[in-house]
PDB file of N, CA and C in Angstrom:
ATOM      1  N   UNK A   1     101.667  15.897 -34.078  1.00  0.00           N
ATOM      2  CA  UNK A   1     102.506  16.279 -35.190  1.00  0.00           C
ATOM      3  C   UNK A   1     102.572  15.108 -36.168  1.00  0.00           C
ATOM      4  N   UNK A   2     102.119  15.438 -37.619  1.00  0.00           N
ATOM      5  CA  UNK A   2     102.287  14.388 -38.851  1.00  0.00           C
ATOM      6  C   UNK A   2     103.936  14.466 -38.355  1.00  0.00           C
ATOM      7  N   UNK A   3     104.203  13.288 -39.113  1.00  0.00           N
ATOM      8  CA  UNK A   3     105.885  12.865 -39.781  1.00  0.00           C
ATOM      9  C   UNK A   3     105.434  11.989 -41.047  1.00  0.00           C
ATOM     10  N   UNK A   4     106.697  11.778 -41.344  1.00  0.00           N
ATOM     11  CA  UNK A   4     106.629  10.680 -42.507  1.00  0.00           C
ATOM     12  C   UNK A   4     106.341   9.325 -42.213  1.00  0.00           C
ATOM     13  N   UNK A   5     106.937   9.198 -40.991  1.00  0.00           N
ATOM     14  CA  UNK A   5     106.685   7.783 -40.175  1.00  0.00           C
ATOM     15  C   UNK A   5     105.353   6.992 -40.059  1.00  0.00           C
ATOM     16  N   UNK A   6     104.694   8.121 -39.701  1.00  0.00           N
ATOM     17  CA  UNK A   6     102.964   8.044 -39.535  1.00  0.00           C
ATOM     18  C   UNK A   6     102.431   7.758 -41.003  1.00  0.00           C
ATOM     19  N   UNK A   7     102.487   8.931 -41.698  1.00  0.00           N
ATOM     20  CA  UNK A   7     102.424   9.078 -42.986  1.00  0.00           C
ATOM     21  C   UNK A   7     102.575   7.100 -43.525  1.00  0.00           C
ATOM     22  N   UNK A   8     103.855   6.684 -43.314  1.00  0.00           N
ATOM     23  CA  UNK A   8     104.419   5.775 -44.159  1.00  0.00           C
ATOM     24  C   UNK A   8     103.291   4.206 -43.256  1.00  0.00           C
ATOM     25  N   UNK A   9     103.094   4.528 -42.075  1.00  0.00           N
ATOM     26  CA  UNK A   9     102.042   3.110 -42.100  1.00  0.00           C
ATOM     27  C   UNK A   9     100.760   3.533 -42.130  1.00  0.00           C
ATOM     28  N   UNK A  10     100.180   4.623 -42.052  1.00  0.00           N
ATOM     29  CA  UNK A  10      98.546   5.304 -42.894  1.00  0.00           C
ATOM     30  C   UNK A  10      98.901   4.886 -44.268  1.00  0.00           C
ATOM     31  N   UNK A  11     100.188   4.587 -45.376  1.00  0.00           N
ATOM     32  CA  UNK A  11      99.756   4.353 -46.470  1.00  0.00           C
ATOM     33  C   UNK A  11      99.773   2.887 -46.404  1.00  0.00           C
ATOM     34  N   UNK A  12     101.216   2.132 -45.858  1.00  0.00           N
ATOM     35  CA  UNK A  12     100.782   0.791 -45.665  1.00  0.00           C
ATOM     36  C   UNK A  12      99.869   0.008 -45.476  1.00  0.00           C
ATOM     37  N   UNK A  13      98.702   0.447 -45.037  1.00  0.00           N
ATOM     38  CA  UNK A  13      96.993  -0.329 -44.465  1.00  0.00           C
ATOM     39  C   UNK A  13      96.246   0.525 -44.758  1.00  0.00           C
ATOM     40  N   UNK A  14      96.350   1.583 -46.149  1.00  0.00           N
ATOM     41  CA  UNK A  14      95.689   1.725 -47.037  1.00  0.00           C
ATOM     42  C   UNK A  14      94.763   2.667 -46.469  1.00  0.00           C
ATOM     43  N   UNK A  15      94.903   3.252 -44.965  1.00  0.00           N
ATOM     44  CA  UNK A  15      94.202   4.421 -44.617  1.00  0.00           C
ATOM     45  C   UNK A  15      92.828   3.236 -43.745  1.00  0.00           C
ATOM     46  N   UNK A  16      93.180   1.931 -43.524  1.00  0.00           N
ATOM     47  CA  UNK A  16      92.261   1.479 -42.577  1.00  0.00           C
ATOM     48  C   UNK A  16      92.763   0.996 -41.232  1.00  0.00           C
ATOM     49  N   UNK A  17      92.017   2.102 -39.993  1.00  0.00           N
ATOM     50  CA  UNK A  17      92.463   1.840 -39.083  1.00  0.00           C
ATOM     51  C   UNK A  17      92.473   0.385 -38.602  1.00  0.00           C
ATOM     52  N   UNK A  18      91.317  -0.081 -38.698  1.00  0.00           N
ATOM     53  CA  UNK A  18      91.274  -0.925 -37.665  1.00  0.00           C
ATOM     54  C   UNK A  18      92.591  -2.654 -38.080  1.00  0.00           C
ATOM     55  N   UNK A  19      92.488  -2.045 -39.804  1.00  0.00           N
ATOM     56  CA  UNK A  19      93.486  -3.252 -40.288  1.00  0.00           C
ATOM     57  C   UNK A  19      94.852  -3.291 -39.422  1.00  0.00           C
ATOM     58  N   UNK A  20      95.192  -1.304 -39.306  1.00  0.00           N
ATOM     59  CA  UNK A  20      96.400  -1.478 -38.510  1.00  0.00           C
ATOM     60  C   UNK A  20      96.015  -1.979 -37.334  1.00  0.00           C
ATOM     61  N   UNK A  21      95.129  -1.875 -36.233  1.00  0.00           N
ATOM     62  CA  UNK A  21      94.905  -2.226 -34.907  1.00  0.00           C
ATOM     63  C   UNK A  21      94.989  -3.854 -34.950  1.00  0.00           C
ATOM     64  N   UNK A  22      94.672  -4.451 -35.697  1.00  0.00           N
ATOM     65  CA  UNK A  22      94.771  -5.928 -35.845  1.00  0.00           C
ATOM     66  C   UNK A  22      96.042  -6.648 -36.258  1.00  0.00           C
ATOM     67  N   UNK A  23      96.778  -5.985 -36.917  1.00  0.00           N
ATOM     68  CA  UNK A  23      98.250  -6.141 -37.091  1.00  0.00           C
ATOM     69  C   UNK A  23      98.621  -6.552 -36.144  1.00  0.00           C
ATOM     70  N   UNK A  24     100.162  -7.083 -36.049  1.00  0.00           N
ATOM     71  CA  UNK A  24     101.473  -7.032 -35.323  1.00  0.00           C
ATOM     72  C   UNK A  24     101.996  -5.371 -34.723  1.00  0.00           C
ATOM     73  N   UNK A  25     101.962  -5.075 -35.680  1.00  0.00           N
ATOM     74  CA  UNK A  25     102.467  -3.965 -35.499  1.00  0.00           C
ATOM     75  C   UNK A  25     101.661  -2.865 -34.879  1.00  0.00           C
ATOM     76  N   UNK A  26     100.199  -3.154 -34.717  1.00  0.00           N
ATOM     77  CA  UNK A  26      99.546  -2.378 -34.312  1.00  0.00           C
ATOM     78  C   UNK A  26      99.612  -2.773 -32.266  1.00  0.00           C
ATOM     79  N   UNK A  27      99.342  -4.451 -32.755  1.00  0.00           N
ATOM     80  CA  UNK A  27      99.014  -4.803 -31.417  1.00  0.00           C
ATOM     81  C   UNK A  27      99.890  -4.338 -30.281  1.00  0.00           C
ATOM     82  N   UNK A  28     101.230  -4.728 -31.092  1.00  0.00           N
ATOM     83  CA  UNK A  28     102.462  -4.258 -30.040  1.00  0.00           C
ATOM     84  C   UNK A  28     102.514  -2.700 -29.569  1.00  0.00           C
ATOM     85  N   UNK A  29     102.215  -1.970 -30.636  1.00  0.00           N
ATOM     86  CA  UNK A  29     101.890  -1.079 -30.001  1.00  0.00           C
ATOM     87  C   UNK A  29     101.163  -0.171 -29.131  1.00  0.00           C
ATOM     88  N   UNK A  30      99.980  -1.148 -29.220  1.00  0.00           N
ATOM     89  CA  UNK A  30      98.795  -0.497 -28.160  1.00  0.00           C
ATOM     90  C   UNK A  30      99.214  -2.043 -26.719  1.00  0.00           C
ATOM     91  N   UNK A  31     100.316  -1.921 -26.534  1.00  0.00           N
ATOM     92  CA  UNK A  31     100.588  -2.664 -25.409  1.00  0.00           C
ATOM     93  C   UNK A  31     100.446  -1.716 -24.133  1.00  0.00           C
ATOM     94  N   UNK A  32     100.016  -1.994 -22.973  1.00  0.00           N
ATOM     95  CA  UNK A  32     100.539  -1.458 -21.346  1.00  0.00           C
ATOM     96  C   UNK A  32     101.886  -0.469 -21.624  1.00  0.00           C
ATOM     97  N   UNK A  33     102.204   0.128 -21.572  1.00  0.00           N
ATOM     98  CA  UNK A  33     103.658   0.804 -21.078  1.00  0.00           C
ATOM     99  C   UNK A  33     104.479   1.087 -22.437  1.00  0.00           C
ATOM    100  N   UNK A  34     103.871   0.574 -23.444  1.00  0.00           N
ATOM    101  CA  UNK A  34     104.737   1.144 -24.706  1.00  0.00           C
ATOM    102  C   UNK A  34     103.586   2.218 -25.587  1.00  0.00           C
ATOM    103  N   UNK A  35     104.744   3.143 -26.274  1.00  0.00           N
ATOM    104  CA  UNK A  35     104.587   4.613 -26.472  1.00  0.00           C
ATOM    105  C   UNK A  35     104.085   4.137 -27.769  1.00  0.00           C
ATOM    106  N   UNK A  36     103.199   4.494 -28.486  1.00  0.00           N
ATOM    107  CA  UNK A  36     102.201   3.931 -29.695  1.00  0.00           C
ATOM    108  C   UNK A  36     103.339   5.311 -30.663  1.00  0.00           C
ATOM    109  N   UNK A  37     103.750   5.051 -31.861  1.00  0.00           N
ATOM    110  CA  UNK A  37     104.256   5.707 -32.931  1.00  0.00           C
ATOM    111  C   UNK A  37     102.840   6.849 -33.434  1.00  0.00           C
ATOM    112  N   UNK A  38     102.092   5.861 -33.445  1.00  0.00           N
ATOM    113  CA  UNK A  38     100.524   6.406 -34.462  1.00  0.00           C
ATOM    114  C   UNK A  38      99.252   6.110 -33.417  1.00  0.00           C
ATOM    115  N   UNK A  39      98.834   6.840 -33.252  1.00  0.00           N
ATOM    116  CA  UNK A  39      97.624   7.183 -32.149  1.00  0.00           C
ATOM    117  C   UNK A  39      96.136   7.418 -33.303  1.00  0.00           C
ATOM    118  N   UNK A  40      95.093   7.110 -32.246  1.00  0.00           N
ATOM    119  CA  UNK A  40      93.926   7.205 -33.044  1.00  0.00           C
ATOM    120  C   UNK A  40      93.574   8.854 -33.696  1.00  0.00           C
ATOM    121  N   UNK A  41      94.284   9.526 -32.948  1.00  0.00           N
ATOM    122  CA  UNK A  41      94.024  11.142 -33.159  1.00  0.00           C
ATOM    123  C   UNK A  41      94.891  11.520 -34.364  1.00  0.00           C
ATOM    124  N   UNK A  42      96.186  10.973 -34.565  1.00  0.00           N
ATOM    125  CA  UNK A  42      97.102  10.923 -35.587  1.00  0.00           C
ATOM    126  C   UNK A  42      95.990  10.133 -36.549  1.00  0.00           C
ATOM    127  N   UNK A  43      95.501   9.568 -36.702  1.00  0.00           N
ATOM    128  CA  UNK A  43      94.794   8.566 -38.099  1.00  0.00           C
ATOM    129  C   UNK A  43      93.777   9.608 -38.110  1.00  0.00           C
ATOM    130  N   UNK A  44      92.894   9.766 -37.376  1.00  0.00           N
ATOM    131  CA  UNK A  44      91.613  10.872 -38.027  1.00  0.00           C
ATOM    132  C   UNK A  44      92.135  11.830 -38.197  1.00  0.00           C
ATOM    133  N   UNK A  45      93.162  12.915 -37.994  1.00  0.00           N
ATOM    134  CA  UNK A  45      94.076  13.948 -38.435  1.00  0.00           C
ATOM    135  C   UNK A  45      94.357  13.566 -39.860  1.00  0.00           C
ATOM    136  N   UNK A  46      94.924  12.291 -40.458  1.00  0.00           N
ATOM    137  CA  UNK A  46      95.727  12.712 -41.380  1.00  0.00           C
ATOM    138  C   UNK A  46      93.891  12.234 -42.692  1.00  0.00           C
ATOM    139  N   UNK A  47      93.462  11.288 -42.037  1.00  0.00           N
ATOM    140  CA  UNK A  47      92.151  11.113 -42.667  1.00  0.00           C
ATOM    141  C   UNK A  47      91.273  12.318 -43.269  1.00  0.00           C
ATOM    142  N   UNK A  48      91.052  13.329 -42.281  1.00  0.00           N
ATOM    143  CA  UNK A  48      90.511  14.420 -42.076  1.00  0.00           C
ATOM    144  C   UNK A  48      91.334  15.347 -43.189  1.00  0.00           C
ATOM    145  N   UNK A  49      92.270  15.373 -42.986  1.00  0.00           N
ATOM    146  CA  UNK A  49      92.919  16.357 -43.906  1.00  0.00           C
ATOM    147  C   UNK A  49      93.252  15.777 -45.654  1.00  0.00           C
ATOM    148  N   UNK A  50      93.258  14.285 -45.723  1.00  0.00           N
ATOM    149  CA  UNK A  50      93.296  13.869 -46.725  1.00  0.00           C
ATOM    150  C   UNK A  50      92.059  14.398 -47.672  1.00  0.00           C
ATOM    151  N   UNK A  51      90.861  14.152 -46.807  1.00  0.00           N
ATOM    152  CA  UNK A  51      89.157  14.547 -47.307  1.00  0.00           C
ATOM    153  C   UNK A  51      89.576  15.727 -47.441  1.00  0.00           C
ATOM    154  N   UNK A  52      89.729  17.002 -46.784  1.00  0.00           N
ATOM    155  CA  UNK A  52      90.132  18.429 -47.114  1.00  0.00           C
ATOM    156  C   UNK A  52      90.507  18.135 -48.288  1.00  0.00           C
ATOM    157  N   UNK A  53      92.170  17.683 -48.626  1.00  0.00           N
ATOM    158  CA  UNK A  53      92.924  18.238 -49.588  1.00  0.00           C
ATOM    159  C   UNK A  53      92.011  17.866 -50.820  1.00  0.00           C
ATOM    160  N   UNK A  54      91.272  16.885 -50.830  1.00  0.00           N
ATOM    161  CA  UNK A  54      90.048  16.117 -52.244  1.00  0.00           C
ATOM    162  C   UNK A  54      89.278  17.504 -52.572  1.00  0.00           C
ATOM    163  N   UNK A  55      88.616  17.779 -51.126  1.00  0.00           N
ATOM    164  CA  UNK A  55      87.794  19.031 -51.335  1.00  0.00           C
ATOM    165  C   UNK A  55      88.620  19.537 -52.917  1.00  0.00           C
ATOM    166  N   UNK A  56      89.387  20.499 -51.934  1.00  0.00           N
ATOM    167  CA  UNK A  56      90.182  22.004 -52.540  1.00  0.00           C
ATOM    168  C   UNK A  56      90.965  21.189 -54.088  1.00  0.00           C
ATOM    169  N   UNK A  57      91.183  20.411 -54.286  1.00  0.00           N
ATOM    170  CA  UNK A  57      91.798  19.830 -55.420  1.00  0.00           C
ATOM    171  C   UNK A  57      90.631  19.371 -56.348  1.00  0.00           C
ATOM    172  N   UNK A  58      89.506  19.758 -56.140  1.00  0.00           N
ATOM    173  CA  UNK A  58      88.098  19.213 -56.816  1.00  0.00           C
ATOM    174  C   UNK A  58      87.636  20.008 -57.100  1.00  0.00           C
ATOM    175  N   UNK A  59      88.058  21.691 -56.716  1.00  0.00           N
ATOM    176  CA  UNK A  59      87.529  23.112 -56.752  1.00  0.00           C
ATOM    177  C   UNK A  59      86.213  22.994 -55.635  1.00  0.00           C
ATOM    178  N   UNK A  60      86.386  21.998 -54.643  1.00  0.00           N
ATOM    179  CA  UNK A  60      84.398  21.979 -53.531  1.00  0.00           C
ATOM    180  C   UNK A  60      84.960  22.745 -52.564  1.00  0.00           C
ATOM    181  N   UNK A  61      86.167  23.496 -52.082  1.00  0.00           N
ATOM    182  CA  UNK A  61      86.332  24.346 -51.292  1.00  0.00           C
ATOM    183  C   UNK A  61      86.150  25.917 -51.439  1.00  0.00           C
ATOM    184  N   UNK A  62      86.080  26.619 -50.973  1.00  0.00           N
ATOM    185  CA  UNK A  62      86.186  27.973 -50.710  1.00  0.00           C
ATOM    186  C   UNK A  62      87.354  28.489 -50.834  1.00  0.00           C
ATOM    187  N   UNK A  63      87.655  29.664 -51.217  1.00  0.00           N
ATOM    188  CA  UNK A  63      89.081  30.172 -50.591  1.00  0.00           C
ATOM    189  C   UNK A  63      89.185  30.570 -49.394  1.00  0.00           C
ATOM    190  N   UNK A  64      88.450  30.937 -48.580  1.00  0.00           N
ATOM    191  CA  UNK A  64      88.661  31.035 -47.174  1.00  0.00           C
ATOM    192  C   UNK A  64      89.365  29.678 -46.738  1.00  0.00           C
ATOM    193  N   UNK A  65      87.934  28.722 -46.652  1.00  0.00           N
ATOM    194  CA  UNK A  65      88.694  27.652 -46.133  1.00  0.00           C
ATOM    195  C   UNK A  65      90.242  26.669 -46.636  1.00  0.00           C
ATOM    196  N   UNK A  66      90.267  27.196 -48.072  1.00  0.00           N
ATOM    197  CA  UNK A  66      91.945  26.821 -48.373  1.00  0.00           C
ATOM    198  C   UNK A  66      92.744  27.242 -47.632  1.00  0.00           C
ATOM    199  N   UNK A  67      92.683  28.938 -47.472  1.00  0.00           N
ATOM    200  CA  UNK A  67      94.110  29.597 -46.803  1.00  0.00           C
ATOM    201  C   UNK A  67      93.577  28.878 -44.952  1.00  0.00           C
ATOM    202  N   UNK A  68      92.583  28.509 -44.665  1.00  0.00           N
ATOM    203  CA  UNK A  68      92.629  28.131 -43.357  1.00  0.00           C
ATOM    204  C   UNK A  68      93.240  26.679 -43.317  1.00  0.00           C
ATOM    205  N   UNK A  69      93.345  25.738 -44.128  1.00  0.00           N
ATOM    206  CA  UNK A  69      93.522  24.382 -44.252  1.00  0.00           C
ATOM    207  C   UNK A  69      94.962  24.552 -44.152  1.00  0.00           C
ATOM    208  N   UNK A  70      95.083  25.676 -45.455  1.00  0.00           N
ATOM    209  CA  UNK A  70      97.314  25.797 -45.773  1.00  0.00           C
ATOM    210  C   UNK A  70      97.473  25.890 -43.939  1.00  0.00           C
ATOM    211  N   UNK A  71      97.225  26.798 -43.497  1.00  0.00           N
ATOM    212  CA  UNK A  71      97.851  27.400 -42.460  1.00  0.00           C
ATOM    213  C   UNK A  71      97.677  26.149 -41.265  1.00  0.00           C
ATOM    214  N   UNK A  72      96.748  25.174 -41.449  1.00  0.00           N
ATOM    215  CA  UNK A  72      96.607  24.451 -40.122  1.00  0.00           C
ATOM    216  C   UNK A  72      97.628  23.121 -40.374  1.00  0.00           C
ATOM    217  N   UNK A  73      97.928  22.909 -41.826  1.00  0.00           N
ATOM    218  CA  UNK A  73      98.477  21.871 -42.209  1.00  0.00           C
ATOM    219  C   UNK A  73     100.493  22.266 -42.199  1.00  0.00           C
ATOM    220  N   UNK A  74     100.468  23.536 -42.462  1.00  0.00           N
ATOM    221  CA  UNK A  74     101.997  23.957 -41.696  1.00  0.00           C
ATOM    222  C   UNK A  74     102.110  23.986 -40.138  1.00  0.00           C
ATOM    223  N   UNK A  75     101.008  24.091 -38.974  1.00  0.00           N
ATOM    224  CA  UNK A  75     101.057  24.058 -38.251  1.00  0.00           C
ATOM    225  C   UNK A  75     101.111  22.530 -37.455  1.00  0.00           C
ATOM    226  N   UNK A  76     100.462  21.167 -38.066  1.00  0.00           N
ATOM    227  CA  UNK A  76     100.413  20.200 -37.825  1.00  0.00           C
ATOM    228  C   UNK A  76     101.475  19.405 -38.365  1.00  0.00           C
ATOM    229  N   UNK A  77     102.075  19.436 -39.414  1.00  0.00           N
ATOM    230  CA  UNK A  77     103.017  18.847 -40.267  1.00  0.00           C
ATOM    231  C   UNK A  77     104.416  19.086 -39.491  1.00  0.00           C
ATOM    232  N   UNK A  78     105.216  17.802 -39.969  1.00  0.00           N
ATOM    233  CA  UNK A  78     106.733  18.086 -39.108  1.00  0.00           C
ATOM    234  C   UNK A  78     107.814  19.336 -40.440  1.00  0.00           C
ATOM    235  N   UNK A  79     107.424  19.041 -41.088  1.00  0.00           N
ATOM    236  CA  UNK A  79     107.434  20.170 -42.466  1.00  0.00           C
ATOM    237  C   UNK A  79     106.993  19.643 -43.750  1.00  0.00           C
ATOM    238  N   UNK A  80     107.275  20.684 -44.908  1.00  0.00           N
ATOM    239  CA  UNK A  80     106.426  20.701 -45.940  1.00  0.00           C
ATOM    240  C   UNK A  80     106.657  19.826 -46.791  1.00  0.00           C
ATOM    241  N   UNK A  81     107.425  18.694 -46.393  1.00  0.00           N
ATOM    242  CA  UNK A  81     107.495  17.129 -47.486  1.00  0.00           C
ATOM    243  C   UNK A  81     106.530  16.509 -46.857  1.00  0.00           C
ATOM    244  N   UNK A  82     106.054  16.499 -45.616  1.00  0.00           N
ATOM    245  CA  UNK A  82     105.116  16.015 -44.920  1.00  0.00           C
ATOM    246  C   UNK A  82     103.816  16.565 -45.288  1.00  0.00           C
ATOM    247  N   UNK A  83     103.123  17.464 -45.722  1.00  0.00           N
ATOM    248  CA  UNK A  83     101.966  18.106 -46.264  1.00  0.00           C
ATOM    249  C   UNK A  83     102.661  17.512 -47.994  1.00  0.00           C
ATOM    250  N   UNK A  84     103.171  17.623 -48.790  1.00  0.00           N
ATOM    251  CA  UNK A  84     103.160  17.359 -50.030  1.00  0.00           C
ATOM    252  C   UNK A  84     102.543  15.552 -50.075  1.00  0.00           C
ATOM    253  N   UNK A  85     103.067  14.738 -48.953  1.00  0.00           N
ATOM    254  CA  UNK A  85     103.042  13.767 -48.947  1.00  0.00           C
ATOM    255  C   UNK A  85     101.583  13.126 -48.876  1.00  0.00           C
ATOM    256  N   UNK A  86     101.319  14.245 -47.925  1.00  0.00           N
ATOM    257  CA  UNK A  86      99.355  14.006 -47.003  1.00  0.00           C
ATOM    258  C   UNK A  86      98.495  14.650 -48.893  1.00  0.00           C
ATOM    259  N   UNK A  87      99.272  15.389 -49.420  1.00  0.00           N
ATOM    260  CA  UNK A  87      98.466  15.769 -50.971  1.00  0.00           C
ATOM    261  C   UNK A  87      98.420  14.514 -51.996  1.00  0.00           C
ATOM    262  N   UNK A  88      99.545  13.579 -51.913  1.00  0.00           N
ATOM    263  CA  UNK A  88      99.851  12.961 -52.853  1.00  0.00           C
ATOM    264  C   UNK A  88      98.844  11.226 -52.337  1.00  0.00           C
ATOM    265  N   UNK A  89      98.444  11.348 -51.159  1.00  0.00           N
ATOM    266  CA  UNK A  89      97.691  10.222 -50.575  1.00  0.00           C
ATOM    267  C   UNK A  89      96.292  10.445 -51.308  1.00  0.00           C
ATOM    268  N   UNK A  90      95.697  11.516 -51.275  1.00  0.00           N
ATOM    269  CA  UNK A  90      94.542  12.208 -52.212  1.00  0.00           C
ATOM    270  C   UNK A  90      93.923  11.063 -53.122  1.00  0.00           C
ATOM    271  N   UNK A  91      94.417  10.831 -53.965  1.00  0.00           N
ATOM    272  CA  UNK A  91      93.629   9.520 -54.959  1.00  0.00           C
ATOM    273  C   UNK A  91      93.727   8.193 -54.121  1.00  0.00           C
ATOM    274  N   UNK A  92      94.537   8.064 -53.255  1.00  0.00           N
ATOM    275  CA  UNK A  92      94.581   6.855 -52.447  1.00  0.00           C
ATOM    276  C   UNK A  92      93.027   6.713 -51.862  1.00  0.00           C
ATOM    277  N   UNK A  93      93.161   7.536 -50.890  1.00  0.00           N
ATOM    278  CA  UNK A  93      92.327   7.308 -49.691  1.00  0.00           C
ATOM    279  C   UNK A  93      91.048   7.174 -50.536  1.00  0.00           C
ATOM    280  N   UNK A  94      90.440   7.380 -51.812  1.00  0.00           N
ATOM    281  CA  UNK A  94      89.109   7.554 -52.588  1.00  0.00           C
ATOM    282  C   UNK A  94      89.372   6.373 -53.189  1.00  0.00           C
ATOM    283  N   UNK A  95      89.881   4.864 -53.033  1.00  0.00           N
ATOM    284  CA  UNK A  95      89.650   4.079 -53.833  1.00  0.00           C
ATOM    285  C   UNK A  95      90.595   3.594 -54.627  1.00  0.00           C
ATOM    286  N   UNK A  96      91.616   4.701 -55.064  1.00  0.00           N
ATOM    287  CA  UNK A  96      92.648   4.353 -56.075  1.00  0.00           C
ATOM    288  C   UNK A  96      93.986   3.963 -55.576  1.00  0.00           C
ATOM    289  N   UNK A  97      94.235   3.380 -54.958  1.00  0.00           N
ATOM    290  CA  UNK A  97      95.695   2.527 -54.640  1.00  0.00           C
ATOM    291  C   UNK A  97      96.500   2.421 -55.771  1.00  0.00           C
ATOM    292  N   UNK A  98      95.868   2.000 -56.134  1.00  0.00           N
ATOM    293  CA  UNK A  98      96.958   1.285 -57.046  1.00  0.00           C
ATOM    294  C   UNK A  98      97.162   2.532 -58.823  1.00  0.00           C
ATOM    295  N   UNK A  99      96.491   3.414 -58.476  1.00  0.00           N
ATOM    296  CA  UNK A  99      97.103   4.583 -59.842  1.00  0.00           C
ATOM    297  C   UNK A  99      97.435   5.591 -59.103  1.00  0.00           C
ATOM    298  N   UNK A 100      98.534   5.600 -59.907  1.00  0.00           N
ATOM    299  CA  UNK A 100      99.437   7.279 -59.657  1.00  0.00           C
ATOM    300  C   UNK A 100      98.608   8.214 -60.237  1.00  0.00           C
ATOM    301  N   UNK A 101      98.513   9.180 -59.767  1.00  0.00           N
ATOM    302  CA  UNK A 101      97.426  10.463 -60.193  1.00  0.00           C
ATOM    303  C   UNK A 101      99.084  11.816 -59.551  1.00  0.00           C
ATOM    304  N   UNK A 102      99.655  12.447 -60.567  1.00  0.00           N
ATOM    305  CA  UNK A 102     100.142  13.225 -60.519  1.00  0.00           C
ATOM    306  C   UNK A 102      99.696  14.523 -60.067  1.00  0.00           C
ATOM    307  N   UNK A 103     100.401  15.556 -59.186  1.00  0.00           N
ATOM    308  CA  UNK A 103      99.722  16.622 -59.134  1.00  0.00           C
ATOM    309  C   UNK A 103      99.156  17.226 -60.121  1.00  0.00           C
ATOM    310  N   UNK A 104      98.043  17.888 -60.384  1.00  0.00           N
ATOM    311  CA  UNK A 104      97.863  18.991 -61.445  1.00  0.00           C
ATOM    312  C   UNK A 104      96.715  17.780 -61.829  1.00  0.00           C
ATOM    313  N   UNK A 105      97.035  16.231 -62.004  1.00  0.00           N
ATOM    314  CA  UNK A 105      96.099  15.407 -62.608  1.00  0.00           C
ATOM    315  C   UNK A 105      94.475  15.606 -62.489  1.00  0.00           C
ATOM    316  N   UNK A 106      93.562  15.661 -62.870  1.00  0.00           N
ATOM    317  CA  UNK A 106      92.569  15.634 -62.338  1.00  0.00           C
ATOM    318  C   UNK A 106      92.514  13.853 -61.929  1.00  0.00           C
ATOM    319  N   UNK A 107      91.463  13.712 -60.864  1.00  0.00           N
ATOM    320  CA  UNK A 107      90.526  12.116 -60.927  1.00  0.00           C
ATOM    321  C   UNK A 107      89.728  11.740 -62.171  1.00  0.00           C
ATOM    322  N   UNK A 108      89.853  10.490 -62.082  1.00  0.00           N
ATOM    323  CA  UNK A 108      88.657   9.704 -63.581  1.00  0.00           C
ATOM    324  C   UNK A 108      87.633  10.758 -63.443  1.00  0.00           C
ATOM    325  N   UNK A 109      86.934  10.850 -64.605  1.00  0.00           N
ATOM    326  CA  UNK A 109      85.518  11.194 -64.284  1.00  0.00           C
ATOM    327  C   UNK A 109      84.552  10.496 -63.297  1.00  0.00           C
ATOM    328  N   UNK A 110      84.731   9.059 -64.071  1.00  0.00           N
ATOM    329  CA  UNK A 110      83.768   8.174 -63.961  1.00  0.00           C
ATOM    330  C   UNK A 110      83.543   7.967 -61.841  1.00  0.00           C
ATOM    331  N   UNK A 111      84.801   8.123 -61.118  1.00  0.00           N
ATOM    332  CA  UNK A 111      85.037   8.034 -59.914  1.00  0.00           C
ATOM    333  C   UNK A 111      84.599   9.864 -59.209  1.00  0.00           C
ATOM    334  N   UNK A 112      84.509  10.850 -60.168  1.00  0.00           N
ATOM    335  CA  UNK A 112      84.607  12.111 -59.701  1.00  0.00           C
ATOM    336  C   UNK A 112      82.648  11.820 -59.758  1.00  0.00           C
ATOM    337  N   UNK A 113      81.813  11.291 -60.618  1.00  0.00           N
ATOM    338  CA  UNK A 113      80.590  11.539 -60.463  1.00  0.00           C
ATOM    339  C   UNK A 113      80.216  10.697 -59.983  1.00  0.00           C
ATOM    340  N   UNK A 114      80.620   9.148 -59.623  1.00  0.00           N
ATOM    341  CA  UNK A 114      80.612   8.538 -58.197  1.00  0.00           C
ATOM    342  C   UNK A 114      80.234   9.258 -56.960  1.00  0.00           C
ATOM    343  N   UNK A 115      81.429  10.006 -56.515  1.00  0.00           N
ATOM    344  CA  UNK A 115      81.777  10.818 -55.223  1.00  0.00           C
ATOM    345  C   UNK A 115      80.308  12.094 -55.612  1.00  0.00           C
ATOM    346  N   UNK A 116      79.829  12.442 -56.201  1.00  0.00           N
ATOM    347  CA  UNK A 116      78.654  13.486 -56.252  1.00  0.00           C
ATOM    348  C   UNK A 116      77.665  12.828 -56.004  1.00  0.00           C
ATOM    349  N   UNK A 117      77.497  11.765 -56.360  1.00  0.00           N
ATOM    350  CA  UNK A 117      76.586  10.587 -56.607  1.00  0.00           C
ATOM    351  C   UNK A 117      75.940  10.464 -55.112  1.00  0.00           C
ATOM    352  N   UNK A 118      77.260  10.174 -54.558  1.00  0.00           N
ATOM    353  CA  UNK A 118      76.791   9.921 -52.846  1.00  0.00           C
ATOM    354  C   UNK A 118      75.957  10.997 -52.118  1.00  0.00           C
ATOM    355  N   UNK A 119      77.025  12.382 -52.275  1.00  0.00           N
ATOM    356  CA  UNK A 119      76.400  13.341 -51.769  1.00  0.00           C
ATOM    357  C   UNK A 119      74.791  13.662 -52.736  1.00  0.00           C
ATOM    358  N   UNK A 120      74.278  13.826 -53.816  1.00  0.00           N
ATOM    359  CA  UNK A 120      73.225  14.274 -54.199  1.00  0.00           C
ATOM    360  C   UNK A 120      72.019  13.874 -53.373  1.00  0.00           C
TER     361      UNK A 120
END
């Protein structure tokens, strides 16, 4: 199950695992006998779905696979500030930290034919 909790140190280390694993905060938590907050399955979950939401916000999805994404992301999420939150990471996880990209915003161009760039 996402929370905000998770959510809030996936944005702190910028969506790189291993930065968190090298942390303090990581180390202590992958100790013997203590209960880890954020698990490796929690980071490729919210990773995974971040790449989704780029898809469908780029128009590269289907509508099938939208209404399958909505429905898996109410099912994984602790609720729906938690999916608004995993939407609003979207320009993050591609590079952009540091700009706010509002919903509705599109991405730069210049970064949208980047990302085609790779795939062609």
């Amino acid at each position: 199950m996402l929370t905000h909790e998770k959510l809030d140190i996936y944005a702190r280390y910028k969506g790189n695992w291993e930065n968190w694993l090298r942390s303090s905060e990581g180390i202590h938590s992958l100790q013997a006998g203590k209960p880890s907050i954020l698990r490796e399955e929690d980071w490729s979950l919210i990773d995974r779905s971040v790449q989704d939401l780029y898809l469908i916000q780029n128009g590269l999805a289907s509508s099938s696979y939208v209404k399958e994404l909505e429905a898996n992301l109410s099912a994984f999420c602790e609720d729906s500030t938690v999916v608004q939150r995993l939407r609003e990471l979207v320009p993050s996880q591609y590079g952009l930290w540091d700009q706010k990209i509002s919903p509705g915003q599109s991405l730069p161009k210049r970064f949208v034919d980047w990302v085609f760039r790779l795939f062609a």
